[in-house]
C-alpha atoms as a PDB file:
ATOM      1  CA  UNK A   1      63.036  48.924 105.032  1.00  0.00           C
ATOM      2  CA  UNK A   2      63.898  50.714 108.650  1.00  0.00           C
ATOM      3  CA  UNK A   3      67.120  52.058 109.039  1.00  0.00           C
ATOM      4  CA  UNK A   4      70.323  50.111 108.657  1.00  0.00           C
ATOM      5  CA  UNK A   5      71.401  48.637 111.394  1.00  0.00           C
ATOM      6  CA  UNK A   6      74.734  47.172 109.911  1.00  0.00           C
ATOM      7  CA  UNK A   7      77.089  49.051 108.037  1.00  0.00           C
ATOM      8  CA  UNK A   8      80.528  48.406 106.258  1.00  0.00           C
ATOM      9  CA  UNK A   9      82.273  49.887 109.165  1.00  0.00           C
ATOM     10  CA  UNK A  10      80.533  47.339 111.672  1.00  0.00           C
ATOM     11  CA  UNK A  11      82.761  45.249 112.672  1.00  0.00           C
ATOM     12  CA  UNK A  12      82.313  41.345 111.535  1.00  0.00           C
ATOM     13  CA  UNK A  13      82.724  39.805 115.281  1.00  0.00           C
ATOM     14  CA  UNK A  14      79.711  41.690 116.602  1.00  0.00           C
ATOM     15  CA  UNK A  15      77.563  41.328 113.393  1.00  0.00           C
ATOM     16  CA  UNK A  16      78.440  37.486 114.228  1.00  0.00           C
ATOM     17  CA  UNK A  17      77.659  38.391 117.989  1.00  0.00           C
ATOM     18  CA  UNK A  18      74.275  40.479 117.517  1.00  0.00           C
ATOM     19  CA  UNK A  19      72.825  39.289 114.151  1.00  0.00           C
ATOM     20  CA  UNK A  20      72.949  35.466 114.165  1.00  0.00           C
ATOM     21  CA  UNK A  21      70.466  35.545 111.144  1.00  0.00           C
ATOM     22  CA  UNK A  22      73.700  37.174 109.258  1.00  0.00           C
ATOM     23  CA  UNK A  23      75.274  33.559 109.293  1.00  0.00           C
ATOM     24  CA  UNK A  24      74.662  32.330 106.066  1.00  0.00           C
ATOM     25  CA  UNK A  25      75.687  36.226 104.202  1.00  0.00           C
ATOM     26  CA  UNK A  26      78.737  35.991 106.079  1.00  0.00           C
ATOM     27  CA  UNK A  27      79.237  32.439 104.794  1.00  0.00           C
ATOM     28  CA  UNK A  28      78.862  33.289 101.443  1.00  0.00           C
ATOM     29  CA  UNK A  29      80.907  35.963 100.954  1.00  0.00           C
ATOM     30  CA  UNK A  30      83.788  35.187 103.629  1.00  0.00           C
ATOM     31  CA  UNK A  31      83.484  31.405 104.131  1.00  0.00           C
ATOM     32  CA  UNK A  32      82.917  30.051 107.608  1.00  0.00           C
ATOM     33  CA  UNK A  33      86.585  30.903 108.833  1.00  0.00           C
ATOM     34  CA  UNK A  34      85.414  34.696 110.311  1.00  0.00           C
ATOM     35  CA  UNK A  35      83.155  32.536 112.951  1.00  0.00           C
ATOM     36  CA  UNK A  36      87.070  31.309 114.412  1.00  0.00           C
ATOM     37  CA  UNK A  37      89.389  33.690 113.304  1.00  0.00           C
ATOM     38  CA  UNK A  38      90.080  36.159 116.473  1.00  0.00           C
ATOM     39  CA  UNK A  39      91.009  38.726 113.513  1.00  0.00           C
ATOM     40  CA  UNK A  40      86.675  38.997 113.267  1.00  0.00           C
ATOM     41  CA  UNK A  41      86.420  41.025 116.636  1.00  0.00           C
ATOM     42  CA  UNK A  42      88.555  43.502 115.117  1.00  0.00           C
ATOM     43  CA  UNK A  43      88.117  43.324 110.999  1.00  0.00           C
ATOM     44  CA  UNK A  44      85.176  45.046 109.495  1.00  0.00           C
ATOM     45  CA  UNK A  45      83.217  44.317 106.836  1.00  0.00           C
ATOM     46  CA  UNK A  46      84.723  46.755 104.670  1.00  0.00           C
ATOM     47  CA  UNK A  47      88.342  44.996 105.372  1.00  0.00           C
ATOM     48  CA  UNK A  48      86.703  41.413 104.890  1.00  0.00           C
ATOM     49  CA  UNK A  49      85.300  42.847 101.738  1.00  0.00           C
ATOM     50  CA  UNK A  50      88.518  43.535 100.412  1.00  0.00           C
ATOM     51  CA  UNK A  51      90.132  40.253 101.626  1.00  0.00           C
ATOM     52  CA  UNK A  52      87.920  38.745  99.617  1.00  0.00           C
ATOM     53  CA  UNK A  53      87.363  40.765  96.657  1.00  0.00           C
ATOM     54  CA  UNK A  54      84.217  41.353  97.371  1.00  0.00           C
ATOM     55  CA  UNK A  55      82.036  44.792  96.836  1.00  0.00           C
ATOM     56  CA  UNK A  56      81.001  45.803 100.733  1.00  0.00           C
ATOM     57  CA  UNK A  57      77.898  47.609  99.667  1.00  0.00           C
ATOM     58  CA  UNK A  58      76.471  44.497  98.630  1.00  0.00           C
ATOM     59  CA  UNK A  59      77.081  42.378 101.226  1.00  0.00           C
ATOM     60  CA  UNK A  60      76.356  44.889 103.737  1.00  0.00           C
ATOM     61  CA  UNK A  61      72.933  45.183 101.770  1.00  0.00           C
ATOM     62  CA  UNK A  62      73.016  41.480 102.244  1.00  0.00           C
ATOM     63  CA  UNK A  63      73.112  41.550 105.603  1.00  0.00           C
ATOM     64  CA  UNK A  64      70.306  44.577 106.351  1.00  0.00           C
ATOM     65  CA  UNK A  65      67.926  41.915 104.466  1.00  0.00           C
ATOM     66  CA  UNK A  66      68.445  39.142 106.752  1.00  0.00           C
ATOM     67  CA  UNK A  67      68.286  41.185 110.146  1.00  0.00           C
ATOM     68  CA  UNK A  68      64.903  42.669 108.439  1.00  0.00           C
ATOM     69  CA  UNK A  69      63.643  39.022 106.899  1.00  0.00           C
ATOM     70  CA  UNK A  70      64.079  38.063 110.828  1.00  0.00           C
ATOM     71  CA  UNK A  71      61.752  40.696 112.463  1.00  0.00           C
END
């Protein structure tokens, strides 16, 4: 795998914005509200993981495989 291109600091409104193969991982773990919620431009995915309860090393792991399952 190349480098890692998304990282639990990235926020989750330009993941949305740059990755749209990241859809359904974001779905998963945060439901489709981040795709509306003007919160997304600002939140990263560090902050959704804890909204959620959610471990951010997995979903940003998640995330990497998608963008690199694209290329």
């Amino acid at each position: 795998m190349s480098e890692h291109k998304i990282t639990k600091k990235s926020s989750i409104g330009e993941v949305i914005k740059k990755y749209p193969e990241t859809e359904g991982v974001l779905k998963k773990y945060f439901g489709s509200g981040c795709f509306t919620c003007p919160g997304s431009k600002m939140e990263d995915i560090a902050f959704g993981a804890m909204m959620h309860n959610m471990d951010p090393e997995i979903i940003v792991k998640e995330l990497n495989e998608a963008i690199e399952k694209k290329k």
